[in-house]
Protein backbone atom coordinates (compact mmCIF):
# COMPACT_ATOMS: atom_id res chain seq x y z
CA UNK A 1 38.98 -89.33 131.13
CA UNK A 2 38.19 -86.10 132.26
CA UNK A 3 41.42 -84.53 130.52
CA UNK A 4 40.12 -86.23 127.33
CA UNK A 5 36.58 -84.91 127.15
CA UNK A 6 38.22 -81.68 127.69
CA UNK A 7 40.55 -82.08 124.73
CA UNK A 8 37.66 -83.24 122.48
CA UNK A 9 34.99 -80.07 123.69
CA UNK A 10 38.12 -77.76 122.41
CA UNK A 11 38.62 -79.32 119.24
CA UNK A 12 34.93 -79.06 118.32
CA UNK A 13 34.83 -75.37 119.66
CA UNK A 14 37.71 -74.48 117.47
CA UNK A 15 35.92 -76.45 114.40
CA UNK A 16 32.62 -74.77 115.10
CA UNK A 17 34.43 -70.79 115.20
CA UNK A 18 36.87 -72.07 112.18
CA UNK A 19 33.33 -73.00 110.01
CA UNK A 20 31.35 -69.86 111.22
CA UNK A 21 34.40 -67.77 110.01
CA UNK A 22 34.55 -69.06 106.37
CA UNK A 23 31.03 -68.79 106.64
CA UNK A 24 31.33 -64.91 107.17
CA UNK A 25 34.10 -64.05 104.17
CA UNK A 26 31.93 -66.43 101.91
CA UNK A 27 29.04 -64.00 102.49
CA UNK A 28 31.12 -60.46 102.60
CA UNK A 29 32.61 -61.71 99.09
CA UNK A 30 29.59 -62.62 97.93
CA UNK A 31 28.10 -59.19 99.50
CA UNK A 32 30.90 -57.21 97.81
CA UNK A 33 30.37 -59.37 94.11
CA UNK A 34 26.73 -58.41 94.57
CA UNK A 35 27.71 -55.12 94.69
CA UNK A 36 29.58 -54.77 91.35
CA UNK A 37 26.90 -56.85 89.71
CA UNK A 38 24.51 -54.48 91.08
CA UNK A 39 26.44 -51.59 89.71
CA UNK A 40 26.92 -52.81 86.76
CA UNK A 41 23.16 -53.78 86.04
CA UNK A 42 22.21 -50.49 87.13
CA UNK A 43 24.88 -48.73 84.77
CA UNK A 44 23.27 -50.89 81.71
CA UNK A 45 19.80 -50.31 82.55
CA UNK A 46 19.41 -53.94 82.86
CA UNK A 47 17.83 -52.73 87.02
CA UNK A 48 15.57 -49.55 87.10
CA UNK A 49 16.51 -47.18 89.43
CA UNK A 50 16.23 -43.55 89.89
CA UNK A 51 17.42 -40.42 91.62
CA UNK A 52 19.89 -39.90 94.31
CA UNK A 53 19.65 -43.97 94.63
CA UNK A 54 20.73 -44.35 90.36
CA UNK A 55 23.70 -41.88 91.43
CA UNK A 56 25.29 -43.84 94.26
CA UNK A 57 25.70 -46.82 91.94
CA UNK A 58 27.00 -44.71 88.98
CA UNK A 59 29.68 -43.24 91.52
CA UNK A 60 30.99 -46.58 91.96
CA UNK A 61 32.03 -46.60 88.44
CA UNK A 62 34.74 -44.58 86.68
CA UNK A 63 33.79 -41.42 85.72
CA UNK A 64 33.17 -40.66 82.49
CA UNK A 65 30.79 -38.53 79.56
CA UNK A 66 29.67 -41.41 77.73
CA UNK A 67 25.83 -41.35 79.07
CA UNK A 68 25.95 -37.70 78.63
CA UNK A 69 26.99 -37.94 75.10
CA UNK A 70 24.51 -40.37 74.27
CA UNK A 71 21.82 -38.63 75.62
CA UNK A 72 23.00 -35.05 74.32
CA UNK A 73 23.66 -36.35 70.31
CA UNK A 74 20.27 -37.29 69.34
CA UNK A 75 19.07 -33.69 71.39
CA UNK A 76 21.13 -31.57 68.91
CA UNK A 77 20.20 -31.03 65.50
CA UNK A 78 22.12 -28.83 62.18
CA UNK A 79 20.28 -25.71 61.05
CA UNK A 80 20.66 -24.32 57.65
CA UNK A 81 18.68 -21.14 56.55
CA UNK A 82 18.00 -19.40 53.05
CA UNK A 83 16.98 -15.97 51.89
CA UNK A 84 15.04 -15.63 49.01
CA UNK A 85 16.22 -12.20 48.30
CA UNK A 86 19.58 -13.57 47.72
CA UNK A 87 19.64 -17.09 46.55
CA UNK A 88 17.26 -19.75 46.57
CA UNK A 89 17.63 -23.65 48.07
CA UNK A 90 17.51 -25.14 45.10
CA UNK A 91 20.78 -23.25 44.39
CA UNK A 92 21.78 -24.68 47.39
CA UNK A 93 23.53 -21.90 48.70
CA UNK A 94 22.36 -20.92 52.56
CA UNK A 95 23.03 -17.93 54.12
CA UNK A 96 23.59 -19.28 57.71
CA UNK A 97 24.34 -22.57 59.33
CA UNK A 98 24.84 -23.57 62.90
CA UNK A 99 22.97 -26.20 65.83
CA UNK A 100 19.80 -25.88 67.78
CA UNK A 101 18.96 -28.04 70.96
CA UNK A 102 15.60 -29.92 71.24
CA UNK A 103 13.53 -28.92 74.34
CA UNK A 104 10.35 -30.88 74.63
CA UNK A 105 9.22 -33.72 73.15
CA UNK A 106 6.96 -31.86 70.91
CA UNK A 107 10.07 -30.58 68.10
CA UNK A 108 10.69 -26.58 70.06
CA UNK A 109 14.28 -26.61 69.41
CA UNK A 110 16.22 -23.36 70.98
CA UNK A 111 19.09 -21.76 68.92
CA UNK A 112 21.11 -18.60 68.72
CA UNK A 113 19.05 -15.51 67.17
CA UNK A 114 22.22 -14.43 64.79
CA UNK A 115 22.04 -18.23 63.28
CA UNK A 116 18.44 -17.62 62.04
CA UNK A 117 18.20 -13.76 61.58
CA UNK A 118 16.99 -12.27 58.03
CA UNK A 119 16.18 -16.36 57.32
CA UNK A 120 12.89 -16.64 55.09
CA UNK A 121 13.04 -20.58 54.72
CA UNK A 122 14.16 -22.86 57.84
CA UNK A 123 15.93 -26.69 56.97
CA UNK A 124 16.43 -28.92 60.12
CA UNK A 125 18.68 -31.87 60.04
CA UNK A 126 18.09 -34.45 62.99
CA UNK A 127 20.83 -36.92 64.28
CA UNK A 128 19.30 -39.67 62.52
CA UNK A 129 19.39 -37.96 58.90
CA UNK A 130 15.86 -36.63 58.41
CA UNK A 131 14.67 -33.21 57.05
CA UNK A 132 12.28 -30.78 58.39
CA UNK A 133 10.73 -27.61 57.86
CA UNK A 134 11.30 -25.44 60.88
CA UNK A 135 9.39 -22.31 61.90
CA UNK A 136 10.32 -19.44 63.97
CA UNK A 137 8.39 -19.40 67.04
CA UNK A 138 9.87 -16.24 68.61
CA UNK A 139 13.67 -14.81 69.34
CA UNK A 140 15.21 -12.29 71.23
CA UNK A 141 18.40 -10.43 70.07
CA UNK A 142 18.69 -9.04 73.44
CA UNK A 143 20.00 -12.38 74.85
CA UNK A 144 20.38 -13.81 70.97
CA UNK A 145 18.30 -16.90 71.55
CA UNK A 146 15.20 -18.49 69.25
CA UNK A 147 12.67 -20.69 69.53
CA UNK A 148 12.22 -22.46 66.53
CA UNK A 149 9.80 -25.72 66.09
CA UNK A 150 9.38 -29.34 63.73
CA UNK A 151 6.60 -30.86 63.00
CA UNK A 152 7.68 -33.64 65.02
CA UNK A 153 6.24 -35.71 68.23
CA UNK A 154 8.39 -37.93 70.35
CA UNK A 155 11.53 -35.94 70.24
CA UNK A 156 14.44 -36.71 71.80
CA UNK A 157 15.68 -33.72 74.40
CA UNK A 158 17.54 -31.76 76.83
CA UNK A 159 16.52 -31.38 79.88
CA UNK A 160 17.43 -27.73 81.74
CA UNK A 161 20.11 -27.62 84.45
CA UNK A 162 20.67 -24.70 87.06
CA UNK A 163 23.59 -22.74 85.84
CA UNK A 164 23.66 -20.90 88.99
CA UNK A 165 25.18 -24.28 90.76
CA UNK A 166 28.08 -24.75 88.02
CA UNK A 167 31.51 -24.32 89.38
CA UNK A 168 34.58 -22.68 87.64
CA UNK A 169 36.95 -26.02 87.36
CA UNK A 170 33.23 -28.21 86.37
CA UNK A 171 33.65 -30.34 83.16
CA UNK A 172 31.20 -29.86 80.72
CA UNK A 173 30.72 -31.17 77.00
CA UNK A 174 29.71 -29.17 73.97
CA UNK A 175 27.81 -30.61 71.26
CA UNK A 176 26.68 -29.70 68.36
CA UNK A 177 28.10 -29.18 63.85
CA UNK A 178 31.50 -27.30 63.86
CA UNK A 179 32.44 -26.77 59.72
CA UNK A 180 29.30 -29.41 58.66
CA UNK A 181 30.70 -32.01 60.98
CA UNK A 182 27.26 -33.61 62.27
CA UNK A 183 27.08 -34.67 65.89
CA UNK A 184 30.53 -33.31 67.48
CA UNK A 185 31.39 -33.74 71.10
CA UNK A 186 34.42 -32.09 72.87
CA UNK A 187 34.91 -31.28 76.35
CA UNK A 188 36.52 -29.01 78.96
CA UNK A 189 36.23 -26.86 82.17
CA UNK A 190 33.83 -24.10 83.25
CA UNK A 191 37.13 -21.50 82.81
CA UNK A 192 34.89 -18.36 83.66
CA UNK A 193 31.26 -17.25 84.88
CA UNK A 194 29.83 -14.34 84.52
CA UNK A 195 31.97 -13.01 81.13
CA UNK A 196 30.94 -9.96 79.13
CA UNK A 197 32.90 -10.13 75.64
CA UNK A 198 31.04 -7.15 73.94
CA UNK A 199 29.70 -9.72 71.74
CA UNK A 200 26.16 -8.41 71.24
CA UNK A 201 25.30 -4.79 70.83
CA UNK A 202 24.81 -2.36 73.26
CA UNK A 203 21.64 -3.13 74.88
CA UNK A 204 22.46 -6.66 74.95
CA UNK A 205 22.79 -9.19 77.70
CA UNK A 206 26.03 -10.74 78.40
CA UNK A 207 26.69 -13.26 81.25
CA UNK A 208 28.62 -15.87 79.80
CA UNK A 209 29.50 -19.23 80.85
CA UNK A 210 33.32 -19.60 79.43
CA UNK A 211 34.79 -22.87 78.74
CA UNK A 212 37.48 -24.47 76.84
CA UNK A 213 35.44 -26.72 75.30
CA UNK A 214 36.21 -26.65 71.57
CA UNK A 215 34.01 -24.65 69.55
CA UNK A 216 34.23 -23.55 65.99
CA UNK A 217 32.04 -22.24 63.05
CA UNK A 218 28.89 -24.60 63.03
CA UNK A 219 28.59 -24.92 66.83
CA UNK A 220 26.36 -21.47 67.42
CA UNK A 221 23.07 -22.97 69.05
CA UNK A 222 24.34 -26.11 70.54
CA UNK A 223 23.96 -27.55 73.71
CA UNK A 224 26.72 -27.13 76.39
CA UNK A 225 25.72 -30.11 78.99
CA UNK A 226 27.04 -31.20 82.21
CA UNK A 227 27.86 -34.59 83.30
CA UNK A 228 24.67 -35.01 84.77
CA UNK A 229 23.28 -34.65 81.29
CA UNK A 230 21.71 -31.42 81.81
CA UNK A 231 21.46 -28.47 79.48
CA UNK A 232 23.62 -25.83 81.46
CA UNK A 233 23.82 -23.42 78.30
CA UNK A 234 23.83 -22.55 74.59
CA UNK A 235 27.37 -22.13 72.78
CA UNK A 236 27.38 -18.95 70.65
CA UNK A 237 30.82 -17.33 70.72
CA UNK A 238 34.64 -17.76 70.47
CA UNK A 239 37.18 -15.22 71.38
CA UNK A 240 39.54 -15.67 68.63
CA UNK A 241 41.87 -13.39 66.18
CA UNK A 242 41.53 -16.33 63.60
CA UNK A 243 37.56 -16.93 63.36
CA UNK A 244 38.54 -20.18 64.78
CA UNK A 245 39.01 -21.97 68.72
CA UNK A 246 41.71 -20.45 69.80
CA UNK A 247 40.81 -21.74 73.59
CA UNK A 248 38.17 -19.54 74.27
CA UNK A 249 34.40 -20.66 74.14
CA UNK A 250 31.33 -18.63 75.08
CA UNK A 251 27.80 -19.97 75.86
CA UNK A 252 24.45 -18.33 77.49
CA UNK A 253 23.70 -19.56 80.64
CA UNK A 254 20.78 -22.16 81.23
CA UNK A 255 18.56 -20.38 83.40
CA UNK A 256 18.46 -17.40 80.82
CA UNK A 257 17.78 -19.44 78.32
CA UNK A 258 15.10 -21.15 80.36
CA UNK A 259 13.26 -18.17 81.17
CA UNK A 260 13.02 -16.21 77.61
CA UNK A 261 12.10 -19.94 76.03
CA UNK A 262 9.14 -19.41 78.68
CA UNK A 263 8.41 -15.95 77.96
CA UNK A 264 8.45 -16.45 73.83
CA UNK A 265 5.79 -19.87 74.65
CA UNK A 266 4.15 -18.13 76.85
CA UNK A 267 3.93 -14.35 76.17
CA UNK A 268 5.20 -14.42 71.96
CA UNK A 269 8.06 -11.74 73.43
CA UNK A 270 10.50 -11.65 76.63
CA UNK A 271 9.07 -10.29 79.73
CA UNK A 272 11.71 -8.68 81.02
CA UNK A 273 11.78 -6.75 84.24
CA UNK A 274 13.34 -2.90 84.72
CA UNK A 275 14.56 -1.04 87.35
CA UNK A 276 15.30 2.56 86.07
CA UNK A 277 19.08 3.16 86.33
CA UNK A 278 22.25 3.75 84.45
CA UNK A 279 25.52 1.61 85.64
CA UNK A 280 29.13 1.67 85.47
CA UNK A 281 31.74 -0.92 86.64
CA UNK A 282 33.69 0.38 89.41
CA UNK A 283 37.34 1.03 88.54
CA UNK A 284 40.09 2.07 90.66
CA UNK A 285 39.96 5.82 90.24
CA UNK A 286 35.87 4.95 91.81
CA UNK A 287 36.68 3.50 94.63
CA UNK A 288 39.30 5.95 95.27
CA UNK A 289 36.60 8.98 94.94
CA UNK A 290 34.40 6.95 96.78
CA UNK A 291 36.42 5.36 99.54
CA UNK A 292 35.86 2.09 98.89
CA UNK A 293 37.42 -1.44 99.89
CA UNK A 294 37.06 -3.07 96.73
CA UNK A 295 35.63 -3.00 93.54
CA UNK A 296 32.66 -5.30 93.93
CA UNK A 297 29.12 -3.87 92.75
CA UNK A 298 27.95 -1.49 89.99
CA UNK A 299 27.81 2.10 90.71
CA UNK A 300 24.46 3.66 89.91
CA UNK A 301 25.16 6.86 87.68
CA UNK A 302 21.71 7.88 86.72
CA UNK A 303 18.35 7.35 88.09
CA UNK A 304 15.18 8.09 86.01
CA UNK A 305 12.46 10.06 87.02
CA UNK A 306 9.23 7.88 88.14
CA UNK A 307 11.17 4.87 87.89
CA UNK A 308 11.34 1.37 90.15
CA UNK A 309 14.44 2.48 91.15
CA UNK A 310 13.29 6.20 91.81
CA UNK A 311 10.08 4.96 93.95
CA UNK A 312 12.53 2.36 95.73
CA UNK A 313 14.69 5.20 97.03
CA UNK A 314 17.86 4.52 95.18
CA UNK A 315 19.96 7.72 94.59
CA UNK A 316 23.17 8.21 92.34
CA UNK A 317 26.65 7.14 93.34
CA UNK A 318 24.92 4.35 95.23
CA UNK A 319 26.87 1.04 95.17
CA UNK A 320 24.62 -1.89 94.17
CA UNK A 321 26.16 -4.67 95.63
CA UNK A 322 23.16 -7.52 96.05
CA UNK A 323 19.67 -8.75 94.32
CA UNK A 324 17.90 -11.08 96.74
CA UNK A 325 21.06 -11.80 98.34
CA UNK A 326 22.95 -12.90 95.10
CA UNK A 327 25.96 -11.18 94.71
CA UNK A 328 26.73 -8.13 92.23
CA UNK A 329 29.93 -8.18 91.23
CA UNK A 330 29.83 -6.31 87.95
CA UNK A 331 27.39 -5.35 84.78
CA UNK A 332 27.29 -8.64 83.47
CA UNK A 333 26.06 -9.98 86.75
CA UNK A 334 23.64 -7.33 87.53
CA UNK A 335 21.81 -7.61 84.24
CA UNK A 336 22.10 -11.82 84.10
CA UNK A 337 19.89 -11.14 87.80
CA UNK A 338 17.31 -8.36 86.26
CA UNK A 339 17.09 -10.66 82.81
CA UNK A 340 15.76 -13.88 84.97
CA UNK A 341 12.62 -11.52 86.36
CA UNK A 342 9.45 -10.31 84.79
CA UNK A 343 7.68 -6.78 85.63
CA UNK A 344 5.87 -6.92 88.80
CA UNK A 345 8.22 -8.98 90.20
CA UNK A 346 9.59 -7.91 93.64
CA UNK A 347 13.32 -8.10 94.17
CA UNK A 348 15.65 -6.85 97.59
CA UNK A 349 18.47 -4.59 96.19
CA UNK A 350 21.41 -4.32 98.77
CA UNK A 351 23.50 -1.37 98.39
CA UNK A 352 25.79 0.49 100.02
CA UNK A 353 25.60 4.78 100.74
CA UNK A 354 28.40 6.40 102.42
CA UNK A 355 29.86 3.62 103.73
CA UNK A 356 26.49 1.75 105.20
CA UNK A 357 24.69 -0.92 104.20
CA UNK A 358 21.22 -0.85 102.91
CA UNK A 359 18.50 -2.49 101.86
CA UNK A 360 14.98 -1.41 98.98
CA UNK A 361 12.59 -3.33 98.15
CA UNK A 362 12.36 -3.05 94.35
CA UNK A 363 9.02 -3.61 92.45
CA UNK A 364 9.82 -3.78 88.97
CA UNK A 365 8.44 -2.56 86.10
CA UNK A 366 8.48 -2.96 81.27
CA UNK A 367 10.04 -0.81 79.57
CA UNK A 368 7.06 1.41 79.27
CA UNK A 369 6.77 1.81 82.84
CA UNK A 370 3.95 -0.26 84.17
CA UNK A 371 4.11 -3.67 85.80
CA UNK A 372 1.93 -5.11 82.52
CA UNK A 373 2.58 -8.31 80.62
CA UNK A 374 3.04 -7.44 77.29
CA UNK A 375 1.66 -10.58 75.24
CA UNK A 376 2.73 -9.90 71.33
CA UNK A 377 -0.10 -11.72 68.98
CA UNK A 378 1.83 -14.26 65.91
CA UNK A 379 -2.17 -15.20 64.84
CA UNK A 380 -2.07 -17.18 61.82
CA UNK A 381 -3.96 -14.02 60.51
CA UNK A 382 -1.42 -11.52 61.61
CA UNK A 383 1.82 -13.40 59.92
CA UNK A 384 -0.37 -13.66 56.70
CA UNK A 385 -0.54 -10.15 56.80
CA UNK A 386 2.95 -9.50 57.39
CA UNK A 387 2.78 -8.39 61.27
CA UNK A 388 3.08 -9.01 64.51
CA UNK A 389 0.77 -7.16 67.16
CA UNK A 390 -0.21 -6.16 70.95
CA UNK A 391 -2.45 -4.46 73.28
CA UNK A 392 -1.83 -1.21 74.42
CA UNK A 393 -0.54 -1.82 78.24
CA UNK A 394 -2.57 0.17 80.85
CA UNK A 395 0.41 3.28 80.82
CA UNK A 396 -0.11 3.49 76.89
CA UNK A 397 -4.23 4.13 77.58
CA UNK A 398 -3.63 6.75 80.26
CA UNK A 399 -0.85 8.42 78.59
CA UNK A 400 -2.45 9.02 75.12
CA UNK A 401 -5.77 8.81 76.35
CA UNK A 402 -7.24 6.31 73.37
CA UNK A 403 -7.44 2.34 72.48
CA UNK A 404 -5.94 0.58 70.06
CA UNK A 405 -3.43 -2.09 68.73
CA UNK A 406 0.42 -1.56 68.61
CA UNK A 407 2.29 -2.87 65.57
CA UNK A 408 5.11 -4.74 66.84
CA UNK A 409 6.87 -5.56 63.73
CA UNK A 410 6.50 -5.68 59.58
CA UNK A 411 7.69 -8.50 57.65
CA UNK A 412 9.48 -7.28 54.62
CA UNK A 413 8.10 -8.38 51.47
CA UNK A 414 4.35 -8.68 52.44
CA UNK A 415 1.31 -7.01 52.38
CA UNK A 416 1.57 -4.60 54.85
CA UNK A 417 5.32 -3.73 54.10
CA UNK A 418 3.50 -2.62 50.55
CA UNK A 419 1.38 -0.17 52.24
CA UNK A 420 5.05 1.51 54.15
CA UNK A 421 3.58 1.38 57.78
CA UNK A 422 6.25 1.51 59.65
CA UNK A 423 6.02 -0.55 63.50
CA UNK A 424 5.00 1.69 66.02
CA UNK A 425 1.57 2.02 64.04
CA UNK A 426 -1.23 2.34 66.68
CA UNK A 427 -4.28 0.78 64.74
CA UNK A 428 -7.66 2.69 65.75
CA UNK A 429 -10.39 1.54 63.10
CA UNK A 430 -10.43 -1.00 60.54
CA UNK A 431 -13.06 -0.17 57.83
CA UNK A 432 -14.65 2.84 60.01
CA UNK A 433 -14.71 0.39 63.00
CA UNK A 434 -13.16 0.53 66.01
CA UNK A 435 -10.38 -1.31 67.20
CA UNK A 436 -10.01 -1.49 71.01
CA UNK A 437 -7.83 -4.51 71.37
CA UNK A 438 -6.41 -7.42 69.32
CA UNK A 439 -9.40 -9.39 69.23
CA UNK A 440 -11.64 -6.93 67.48
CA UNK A 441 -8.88 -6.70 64.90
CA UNK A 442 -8.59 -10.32 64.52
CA UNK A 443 -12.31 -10.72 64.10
CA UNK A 444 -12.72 -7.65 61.75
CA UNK A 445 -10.22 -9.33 59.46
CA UNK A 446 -11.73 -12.68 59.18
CA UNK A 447 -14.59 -11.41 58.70
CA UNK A 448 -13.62 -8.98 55.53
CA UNK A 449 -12.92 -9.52 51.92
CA UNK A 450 -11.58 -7.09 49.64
CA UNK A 451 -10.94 -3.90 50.76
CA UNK A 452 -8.81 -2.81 54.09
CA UNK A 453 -8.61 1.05 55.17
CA UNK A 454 -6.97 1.53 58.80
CA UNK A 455 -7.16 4.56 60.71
CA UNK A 456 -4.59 5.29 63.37
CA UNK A 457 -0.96 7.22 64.40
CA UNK A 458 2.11 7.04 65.55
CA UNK A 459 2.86 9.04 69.09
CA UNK A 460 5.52 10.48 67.97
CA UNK A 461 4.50 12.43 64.95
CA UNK A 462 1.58 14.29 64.39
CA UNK A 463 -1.71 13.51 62.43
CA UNK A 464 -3.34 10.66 61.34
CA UNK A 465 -1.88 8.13 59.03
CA UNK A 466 -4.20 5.64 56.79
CA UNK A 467 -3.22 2.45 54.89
CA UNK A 468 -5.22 0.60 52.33
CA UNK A 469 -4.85 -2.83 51.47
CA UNK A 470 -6.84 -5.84 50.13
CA UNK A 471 -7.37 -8.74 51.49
């Protein structure tokens, strides 16, 4: 009997672990099936989630550039200019073409500067077919970028990545109208960072971001985005004997981008910060002179008199070979480093003298000298006329002892381009009155009719000029 109830306890021991087991793989399947269905809600935005936690389902998927594309398409739009000097858009014959990237969700689209230079009339094309009017917010030729806007709310857009993370080997997509082609997407690999192609002119910054990325006529101004679906950079150059990809793509990194976009919103002109020296590339006849290990760094040729760099300390033949700890390698990454920073901003320069390693602190200055914002007025009032204006900085005052208003620019064609003031112009009275800053010119000219007679000079000729105009 005893043997028996043993037998039986056994057999319902071995049932019980037997049931508990299926039990367990019912729920790891179901666990695992969860999973996918999880993933795949989350991938078709049928499950909101966000961040870090949106990412870890993604990654269970196979990796692909459809969400990128989808977002990026609708963010790029064509660009087509005309010149009324030549011929007009009713003749349909533009003088330029090329893609812009939307930026907020108010219509500021960012483009290159050569796709809309000399352009007196502005025709954007959105993914979706419709036509606007753009208008030129601001550009630099420095960096060739411009800020253009639509009278449009609600936009689709990019948002900016950190170029400074991208790796050589990194896929990335390019999108934008190669040969009229609306709403192209090809992709590659980060080839190159930090390329200087001698494709803008002298004083020009060049820190490109090559890819292979197929890009041809029509792409200038569009969006090269990462498969995060950030904006990493703006395509506008290929390296080709034919005019045409040959396997060699160019675009200008994000974070430059990013920060003359703020400076042109923010400032109507880019901000950008100076340190007071001459460079050269260090070749191998340098370092032989020189004694050094490699060729890393910029070698500092010339430093001007009451400069950053002169108050800092720096002296020739020293060896830049850091800014805030981010490594100078050559021209094109010393001047990507100074374009990202304003005047008055304080930068560590690491460089090396006879053999040590040192360190300045570096505050820098504009172009003029001074640690001033220079804010460059587009009033309604002022484009009418046909110019763009400033304040004098606090330098300007001291140096030429007066007040006044700097012309920036002169529009061709319009009133002021009649009169032959050239920029440079330092307004000083409008109709006998004095004009101590932008404002008082502003309010002098809405409150005139008829006659205009300035009063002012240029620094570097003598005498007084006057223009007359009417208003």
């Amino acid at each position: 009997m005893r043997t028996l109830l043993s037998s039986l306890l056994l057999c319902v021991l071995t049932s019980l672990i037997t049931l508990l087991s299926y039990i367990g793989h019912q729920q790891r399947f179901k666990t695992q099936e969860d999973q996918i269905n999880y993933s795949y809600a989350v991938k078709n935005d049928h499950i909101n989630l966000g961040g870090n936690l949106r990412q870890h389902f993604y990654s269970a998927q196979p990796n692909d550039f459809i969400n990128a594309a989808k977002k990026s398409i609708p963010s790029v739009v064509s660009i087509t200019t005309y010149s009324n000097s030549k011929k007009t858009r009713n003749n349909q014959s533009p003088i330029s073409s090329g893609s812009g990237v939307l930026i907020s969700s108010n219509g500021h689209i960012v483009t290159n500067y050569h796709v809309i230079e000399e352009s007196e009339s502005i025709v954007i094309l959105d993914n979706e077919g419709a036509q606007y009017e753009g208008k030129i917010i601001g550009s630099d030729k420095s960096t060739d970028i411009a800020v253009i806007k639509i009278e449009k709310t609600n936009t689709p857009h990019l948002i900016f990545g950190n170029s400074d993370s991208i790796q050589v080997g990194e896929w990335v997509l390019a999108v934008g109208n190669p040969f009229k082609l609306k709403s192209t997407v090809t992709a590659g690999i980060v080839s190159a960072k930090g390329r200087n192609i001698n494709f803008l002119s002298r004083q020009g910054i060049e820190s490109f971001i090559q890819t292979d990325a197929a890009i041809n006529p029509g792409n200038s101004g569009g969006a090269l985005v990462n498969s995060h679906q950030e904006l990493i950079g703006i395509n506008t150059a290929i390296l080709s004997s034919s005019g045409k990809y040959e396997g060699f793509s160019f675009a200008i990194p994000s974070n430059i981008v990013q920060k003359v976009v703020k400076d042109i919103l923010s400032y109507g002109t880019v901000q950008r910060g100076w340190l007071g020296v001459n460079i050269f590339n260090i070749d191998s006849e340098t370092m032989q002179q020189l004694n050094l290990k490699n060729g890393k760094g910029v070698l500092v040729d010339l430093v001007e008199r009451n400069s950053a760099a002169a108050d800092a300390g720096l002296q020739r033949e020293d060896i830049i070979k850091t800014i805030n700890s981010i490594k100078i390698n050559s021209i094109s990454t010393f001047t990507e480093q100074l374009a990202l920073r304003r005047p008055g901003d304080n930068v560590t320069i690491g460089y090396l003298r006879n053999g040590k390693l040192q360190t300045a602190q570096v505050t820098l200055r504009n172009q003029l000298n001074t640690t001033d914002f220079i804010a460059v007025r587009k009033d309604k009032e002022f484009i009418d006329l046909g110019i763009e204006v400033r304040d004098l900085d606090s330098g300007e005052k001291i140096r030429l002892g007066k007040n006044g208003v700097y012309v920036v620019s002169v529009a061709r064609g319009t009133k002021i381009h009649g009169t032959n003031m050239e920029p440079g112009y330092i307004i000083e009275q409008f109709n006998g009155n004095p004009v101590n800053n932008v404002d008082d010119l502003l309010r002098y000219i809405n409150d005139s009719s008829g006659n205009v007679f300035l009063e002012g000079f240029y620094e570097k000729y003598p005498g007084q000029f006057p223009y007359a105009f009417v208003l």
